[in-house]
C-alpha atoms as a PDB file:
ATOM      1  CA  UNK A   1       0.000   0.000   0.000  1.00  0.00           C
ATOM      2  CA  UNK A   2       1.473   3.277  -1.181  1.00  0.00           C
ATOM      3  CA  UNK A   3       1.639   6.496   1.886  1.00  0.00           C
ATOM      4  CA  UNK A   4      -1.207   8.880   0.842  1.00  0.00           C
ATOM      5  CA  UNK A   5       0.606  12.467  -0.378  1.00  0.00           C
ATOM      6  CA  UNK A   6       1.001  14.788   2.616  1.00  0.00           C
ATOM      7  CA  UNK A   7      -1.039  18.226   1.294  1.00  0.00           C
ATOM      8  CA  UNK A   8       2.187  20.667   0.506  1.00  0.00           C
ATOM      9  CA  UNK A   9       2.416  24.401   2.132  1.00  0.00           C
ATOM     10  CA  UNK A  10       2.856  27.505   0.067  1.00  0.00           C
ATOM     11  CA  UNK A  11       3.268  30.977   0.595  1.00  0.00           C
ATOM     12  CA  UNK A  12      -0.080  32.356  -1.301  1.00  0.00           C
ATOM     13  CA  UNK A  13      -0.313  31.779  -5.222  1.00  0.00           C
ATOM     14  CA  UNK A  14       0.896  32.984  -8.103  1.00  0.00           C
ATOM     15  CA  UNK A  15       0.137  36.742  -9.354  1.00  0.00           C
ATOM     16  CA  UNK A  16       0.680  35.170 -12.774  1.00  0.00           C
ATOM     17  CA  UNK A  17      -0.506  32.108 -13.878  1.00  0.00           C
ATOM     18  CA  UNK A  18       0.563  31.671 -17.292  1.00  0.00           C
ATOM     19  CA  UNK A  19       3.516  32.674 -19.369  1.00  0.00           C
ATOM     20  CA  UNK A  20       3.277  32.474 -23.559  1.00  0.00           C
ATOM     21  CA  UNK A  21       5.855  32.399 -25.704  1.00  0.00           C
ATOM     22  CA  UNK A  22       6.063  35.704 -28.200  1.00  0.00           C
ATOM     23  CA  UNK A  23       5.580  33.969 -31.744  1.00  0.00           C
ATOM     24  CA  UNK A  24       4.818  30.568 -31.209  1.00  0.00           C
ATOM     25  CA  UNK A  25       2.621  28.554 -32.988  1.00  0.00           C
ATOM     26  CA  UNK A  26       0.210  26.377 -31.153  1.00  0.00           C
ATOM     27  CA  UNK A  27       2.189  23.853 -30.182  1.00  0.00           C
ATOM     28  CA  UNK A  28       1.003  23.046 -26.369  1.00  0.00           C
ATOM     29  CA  UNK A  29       1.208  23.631 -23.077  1.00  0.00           C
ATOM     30  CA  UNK A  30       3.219  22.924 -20.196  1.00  0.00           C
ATOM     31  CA  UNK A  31       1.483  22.414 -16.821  1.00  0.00           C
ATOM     32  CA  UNK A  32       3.010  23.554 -13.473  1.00  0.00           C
ATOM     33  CA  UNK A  33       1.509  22.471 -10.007  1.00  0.00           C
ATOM     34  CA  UNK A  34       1.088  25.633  -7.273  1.00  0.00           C
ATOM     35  CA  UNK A  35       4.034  23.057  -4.981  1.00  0.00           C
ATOM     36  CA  UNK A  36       5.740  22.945  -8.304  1.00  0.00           C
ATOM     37  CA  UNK A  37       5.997  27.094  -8.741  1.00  0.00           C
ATOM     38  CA  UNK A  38       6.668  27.272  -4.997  1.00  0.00           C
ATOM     39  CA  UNK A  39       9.673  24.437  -4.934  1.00  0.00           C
ATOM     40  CA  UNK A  40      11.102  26.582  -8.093  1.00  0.00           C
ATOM     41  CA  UNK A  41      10.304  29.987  -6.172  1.00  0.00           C
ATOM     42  CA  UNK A  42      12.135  29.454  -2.867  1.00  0.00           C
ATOM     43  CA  UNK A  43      15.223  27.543  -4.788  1.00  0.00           C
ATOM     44  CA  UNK A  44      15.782  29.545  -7.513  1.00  0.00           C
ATOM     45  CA  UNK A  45      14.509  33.008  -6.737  1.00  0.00           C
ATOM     46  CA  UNK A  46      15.190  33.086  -2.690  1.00  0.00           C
ATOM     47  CA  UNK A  47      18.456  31.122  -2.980  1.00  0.00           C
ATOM     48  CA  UNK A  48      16.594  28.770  -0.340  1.00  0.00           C
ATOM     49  CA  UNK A  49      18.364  24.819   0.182  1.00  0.00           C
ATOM     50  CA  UNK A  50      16.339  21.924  -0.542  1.00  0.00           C
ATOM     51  CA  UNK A  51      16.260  21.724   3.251  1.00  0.00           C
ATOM     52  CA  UNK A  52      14.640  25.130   4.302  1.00  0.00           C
ATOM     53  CA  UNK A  53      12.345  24.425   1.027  1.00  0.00           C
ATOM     54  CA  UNK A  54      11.085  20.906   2.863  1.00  0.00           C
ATOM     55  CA  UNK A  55      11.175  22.787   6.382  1.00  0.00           C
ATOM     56  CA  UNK A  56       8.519  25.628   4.753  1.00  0.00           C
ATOM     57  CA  UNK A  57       6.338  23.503   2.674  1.00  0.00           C
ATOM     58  CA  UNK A  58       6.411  20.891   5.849  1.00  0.00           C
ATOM     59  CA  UNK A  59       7.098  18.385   3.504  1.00  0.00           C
ATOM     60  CA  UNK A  60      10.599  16.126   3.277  1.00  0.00           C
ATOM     61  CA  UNK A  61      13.996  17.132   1.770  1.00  0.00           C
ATOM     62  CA  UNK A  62      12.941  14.263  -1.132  1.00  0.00           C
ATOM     63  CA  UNK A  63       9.968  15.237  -1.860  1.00  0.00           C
ATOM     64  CA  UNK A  64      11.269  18.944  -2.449  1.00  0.00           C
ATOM     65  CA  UNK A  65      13.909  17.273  -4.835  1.00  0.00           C
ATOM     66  CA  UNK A  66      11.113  15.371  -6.765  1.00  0.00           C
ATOM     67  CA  UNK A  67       8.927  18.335  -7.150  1.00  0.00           C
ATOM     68  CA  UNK A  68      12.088  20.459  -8.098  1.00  0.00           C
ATOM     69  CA  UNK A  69      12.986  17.939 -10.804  1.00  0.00           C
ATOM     70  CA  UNK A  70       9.934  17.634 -12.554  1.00  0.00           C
ATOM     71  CA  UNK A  71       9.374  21.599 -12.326  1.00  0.00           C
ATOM     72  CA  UNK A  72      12.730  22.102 -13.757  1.00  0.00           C
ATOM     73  CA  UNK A  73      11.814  19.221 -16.679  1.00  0.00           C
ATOM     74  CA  UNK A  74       8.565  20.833 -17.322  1.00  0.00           C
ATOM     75  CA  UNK A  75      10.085  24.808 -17.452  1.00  0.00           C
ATOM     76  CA  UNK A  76      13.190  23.702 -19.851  1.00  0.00           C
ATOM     77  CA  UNK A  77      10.529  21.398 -21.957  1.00  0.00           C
ATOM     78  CA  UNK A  78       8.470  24.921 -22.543  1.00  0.00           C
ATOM     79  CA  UNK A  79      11.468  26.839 -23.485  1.00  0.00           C
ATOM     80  CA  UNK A  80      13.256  24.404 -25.697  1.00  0.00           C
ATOM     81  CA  UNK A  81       9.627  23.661 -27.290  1.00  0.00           C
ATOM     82  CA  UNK A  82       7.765  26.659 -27.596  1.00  0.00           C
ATOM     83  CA  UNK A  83       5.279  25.958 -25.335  1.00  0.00           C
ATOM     84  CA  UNK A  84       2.826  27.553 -23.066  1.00  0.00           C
ATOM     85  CA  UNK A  85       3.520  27.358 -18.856  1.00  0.00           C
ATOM     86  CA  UNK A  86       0.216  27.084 -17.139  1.00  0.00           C
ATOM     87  CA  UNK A  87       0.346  27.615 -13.295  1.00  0.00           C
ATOM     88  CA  UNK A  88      -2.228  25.506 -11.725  1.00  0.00           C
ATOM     89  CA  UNK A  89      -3.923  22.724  -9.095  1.00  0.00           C
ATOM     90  CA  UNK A  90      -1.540  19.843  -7.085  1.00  0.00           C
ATOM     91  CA  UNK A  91      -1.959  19.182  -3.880  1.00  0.00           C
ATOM     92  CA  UNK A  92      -1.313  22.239  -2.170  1.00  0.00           C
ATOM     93  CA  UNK A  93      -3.014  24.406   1.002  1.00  0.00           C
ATOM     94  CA  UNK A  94      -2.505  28.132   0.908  1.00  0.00           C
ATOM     95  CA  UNK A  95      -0.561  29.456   4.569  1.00  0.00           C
ATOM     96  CA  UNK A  96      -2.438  30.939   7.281  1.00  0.00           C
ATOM     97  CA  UNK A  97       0.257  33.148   8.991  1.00  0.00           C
ATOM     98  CA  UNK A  98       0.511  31.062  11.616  1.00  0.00           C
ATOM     99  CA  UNK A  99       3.043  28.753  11.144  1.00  0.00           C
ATOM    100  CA  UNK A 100       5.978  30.171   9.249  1.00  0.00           C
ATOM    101  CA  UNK A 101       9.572  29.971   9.043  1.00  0.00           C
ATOM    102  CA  UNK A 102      10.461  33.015   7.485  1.00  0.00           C
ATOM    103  CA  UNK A 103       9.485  37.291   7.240  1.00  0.00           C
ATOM    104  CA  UNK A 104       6.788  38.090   4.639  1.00  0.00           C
ATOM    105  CA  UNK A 105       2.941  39.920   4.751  1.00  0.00           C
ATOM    106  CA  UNK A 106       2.310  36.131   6.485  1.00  0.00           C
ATOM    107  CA  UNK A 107       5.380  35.457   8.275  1.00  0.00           C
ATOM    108  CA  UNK A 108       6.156  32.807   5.605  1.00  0.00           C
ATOM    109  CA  UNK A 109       8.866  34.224   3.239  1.00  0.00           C
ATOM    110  CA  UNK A 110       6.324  35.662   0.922  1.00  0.00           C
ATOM    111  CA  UNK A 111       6.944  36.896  -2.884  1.00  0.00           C
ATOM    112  CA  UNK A 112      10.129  39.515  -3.206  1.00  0.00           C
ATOM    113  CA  UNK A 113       9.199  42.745  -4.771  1.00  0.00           C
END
């Protein structure tokens, strides 16, 4: 029997939710989960370690590294192909405030102006 997936933190969601390439034919779209966006948003934008990552999204170092892999898949797979980047659904639950890590509107390392 597999372990049921533990419901991933994030910060609040996107302000955008999809990116289009200038000049590209129809040729798809690539979807990225909310804990996808988020795994991407503390690593690459806030410089955060897979570690702090788990230790926000109160999920395991792993399981950060999984999501972080298939984001990165999905991102280079829209940029090499053309394609669309849709921002949207996984299994995610939106931060109350209340039990952060880091400084943001939240207390939970928010999005950097």
């Amino acid at each position: 029997m597999s372990r049921p997936v533990k419901v991933r933190r994030i910060c609040e969601e996107p302000r955008y939710k999809m990116f289009v390439p200038s000049g590209a034919e129809d040729v798809g779209t690539e979807f990225l989960t909310l804990d996808e966006y988020e795994v991407i948003r503390h690593v690459d934008y806030q410089n955060m370690t897979h570690e702090e990552c788990a230790s926000q999204m109160d999920v395991s170092r792993t399981t950060v590294t999984e999501i972080y892999e298939s984001a990165r898949h999905k991102i280079a797979s829209a940029l090499i192909n053309g394609k669309a980047i849709s921002i949207e659904g996984g299994n995610y639950r939106v931060c109350d405030g209340g039990e952060c890590k880091k400084d943001c509107k939240k207390g939970c390392g928010g999005l950097k102006a």
